[in-house]
Protein backbone atom coordinates (compact mmCIF):
# COMPACT_ATOMS: atom_id res chain seq x y z
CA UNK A 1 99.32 40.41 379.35
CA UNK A 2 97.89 37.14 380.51
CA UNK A 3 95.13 35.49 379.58
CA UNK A 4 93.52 32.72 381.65
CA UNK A 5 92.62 29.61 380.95
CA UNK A 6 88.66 30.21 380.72
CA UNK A 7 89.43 32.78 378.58
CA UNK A 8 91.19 29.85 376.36
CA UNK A 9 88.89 27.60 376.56
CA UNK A 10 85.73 29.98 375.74
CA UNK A 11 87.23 31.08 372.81
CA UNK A 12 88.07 27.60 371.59
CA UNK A 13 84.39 26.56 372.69
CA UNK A 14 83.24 29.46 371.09
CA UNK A 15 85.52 28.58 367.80
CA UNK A 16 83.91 24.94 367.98
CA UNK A 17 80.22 26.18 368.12
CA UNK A 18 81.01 28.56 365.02
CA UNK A 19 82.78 25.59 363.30
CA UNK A 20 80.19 23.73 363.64
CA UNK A 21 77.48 26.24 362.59
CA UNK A 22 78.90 26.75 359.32
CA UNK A 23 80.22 23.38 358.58
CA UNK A 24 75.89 22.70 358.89
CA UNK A 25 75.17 25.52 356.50
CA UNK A 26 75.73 24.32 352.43
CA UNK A 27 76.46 27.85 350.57
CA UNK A 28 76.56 28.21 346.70
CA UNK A 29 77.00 31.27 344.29
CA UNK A 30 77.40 31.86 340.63
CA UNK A 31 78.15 34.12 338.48
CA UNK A 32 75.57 35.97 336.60
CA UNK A 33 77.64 37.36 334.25
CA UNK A 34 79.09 34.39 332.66
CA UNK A 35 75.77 32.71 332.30
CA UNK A 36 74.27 35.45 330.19
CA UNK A 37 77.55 35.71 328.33
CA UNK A 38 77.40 32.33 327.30
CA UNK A 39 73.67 31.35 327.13
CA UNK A 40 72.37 31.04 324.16
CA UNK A 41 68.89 32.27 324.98
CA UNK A 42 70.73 35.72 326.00
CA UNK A 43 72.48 35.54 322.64
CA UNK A 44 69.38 35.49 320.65
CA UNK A 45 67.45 37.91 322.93
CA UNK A 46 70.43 40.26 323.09
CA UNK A 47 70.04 40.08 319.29
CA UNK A 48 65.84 40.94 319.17
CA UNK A 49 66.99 43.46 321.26
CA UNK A 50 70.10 45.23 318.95
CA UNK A 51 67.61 44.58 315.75
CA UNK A 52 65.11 47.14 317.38
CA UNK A 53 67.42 49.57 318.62
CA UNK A 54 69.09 49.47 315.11
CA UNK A 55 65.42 50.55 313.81
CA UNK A 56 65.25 53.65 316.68
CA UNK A 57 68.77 54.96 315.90
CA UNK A 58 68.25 54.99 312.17
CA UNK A 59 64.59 56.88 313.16
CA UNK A 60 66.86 59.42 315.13
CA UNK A 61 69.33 59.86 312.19
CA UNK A 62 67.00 60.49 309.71
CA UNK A 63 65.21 62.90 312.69
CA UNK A 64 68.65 64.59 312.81
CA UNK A 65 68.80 64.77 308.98
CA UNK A 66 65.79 66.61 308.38
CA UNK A 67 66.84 69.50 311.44
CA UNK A 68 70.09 69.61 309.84
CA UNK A 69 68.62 70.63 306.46
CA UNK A 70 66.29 72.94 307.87
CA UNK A 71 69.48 74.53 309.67
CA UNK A 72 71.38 74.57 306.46
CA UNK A 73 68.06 76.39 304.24
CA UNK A 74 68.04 78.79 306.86
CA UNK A 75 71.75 79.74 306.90
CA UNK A 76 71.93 79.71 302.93
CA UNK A 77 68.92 81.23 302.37
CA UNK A 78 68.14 83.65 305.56
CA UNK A 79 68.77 86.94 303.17
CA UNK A 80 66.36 85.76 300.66
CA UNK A 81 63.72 84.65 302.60
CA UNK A 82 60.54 86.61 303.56
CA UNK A 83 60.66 87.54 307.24
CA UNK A 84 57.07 85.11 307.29
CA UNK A 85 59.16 82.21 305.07
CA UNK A 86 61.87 82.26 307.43
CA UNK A 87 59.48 82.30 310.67
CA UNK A 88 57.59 79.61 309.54
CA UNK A 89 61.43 77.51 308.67
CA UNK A 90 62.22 78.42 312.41
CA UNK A 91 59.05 76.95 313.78
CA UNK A 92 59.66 73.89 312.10
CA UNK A 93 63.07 73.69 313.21
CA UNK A 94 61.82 74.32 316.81
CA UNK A 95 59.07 71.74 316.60
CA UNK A 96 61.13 68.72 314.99
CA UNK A 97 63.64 69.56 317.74
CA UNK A 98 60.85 69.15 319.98
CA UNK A 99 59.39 65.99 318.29
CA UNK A 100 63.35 64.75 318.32
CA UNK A 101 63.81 65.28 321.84
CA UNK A 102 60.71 63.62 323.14
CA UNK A 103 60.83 60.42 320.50
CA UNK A 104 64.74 60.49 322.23
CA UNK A 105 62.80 60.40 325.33
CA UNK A 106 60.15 57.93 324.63
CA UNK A 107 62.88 55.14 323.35
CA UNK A 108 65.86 55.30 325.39
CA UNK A 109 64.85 57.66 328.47
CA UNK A 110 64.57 56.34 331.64
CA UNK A 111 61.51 54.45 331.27
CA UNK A 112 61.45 54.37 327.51
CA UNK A 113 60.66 51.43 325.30
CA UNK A 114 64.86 50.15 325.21
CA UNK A 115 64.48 49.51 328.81
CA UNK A 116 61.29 48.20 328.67
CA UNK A 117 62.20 45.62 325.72
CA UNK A 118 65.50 44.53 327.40
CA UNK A 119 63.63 43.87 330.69
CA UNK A 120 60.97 41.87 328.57
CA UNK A 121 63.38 39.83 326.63
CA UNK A 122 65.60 39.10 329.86
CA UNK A 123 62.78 38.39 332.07
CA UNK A 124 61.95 35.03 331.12
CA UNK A 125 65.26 34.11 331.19
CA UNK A 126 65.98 35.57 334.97
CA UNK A 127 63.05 33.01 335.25
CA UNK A 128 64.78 30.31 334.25
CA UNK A 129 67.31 30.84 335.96
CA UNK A 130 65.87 31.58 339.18
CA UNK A 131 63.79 28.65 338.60
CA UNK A 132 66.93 25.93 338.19
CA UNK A 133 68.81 27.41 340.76
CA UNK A 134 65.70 26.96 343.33
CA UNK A 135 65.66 23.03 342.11
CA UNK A 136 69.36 22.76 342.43
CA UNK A 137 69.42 24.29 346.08
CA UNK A 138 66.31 22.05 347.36
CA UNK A 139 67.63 18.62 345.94
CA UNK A 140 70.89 19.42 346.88
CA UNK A 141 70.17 20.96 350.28
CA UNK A 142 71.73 24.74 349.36
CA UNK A 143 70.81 26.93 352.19
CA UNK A 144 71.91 30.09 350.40
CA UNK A 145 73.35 31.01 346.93
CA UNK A 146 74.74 34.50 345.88
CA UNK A 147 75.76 36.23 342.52
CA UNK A 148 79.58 36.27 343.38
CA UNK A 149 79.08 39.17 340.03
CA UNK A 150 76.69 41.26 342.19
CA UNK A 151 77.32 39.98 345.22
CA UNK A 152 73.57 39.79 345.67
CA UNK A 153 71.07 36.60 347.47
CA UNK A 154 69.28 34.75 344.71
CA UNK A 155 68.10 31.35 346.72
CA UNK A 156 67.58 31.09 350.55
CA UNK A 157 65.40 28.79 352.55
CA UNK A 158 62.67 30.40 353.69
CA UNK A 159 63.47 30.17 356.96
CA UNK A 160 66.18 32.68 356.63
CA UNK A 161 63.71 35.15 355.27
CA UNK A 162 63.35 38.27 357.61
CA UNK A 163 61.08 40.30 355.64
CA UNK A 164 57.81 39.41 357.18
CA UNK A 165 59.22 39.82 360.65
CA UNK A 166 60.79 43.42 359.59
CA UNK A 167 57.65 44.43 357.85
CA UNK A 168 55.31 43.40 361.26
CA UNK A 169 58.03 45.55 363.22
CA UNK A 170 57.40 47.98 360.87
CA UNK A 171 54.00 48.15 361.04
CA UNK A 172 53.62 48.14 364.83
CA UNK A 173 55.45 51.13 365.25
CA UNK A 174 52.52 53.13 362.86
């Protein structure tokens, strides 16, 4: 198959024009990862952070404790208990299983207090880092930078932004 000359020459103009594009575009990434690994400000809030889980894990082992004795009275002593004795054993059984469950719940569920302390101890620090990276990108010209870890945008110039622009399209079509 030939191809012709235009044909040539449109896709080296065309190669030129994207060559050129790009070479005027200053890109930039990091890795996320590695900068909370070896932070020292993650360090120490990773550590607030294991300190109060430590506290909730020995509050659900002691939980676990006291169901696990009331299992163990009621095996050993089911024949000598009073049908009322051993009722009243089984409803508090039931209920610290219930109070177990939802203090499980309330710590590390999905919107329990373990997420909720992580996000507040690594929050300022997102902060700071969002916050250097937007000062190294405008003094150095960056016109994008990505988390090569997540492979997610954290710094474009504004002008790249098509949120507003999707969000009027959006909007119109109500």
């Amino acid at each position: 198959m030939r191809t012709s000359v235009a044909t040539k020459c449109g896709l080296a103009v065309s190669f030129i024009l994207l060559s050129i594009a790009c070479a005027e575009l200053k890109i930039g990434y990091i890795n996320s990862e590695k900068i909370f690994e070896e932070y020292e400000g993650t360090k120490q809030a990773q550590e607030k952070f294991n300190k109060e889980v430590a506290k909730w894990e020995q509050e659900a082992t002691e939980r676990q404790k006291e169901m696990r004795e009331l299992r163990e009275q009621l095996e050993k002593q089911s024949l000598l208990l009073s049908s009322e004795r051993k009722q009243e054993i089984e409803n508090q059984l039931q209920q610290k299983m219930v109070e177990y469950q939802k203090f499980l719940q309330e710590k590390f569920g999905q919107e329990g207090e373990a997420l909720n302390k992580n996000e507040q101890l690594t929050k300022p620090i997102v902060e700071k880092i969002n916050k250097i990276l937007e000062q190294i990108a405008k003094t150095e010209n960056y016109d994008f930078i990505f988390d090569a870890r997540v492979g997610g945008l954290v710094y474009a110039k504004d002008g790249y932004d098509l949120t507003e622009r999707v969000l009027a399209a959006l909007n119109k079509e109500q």
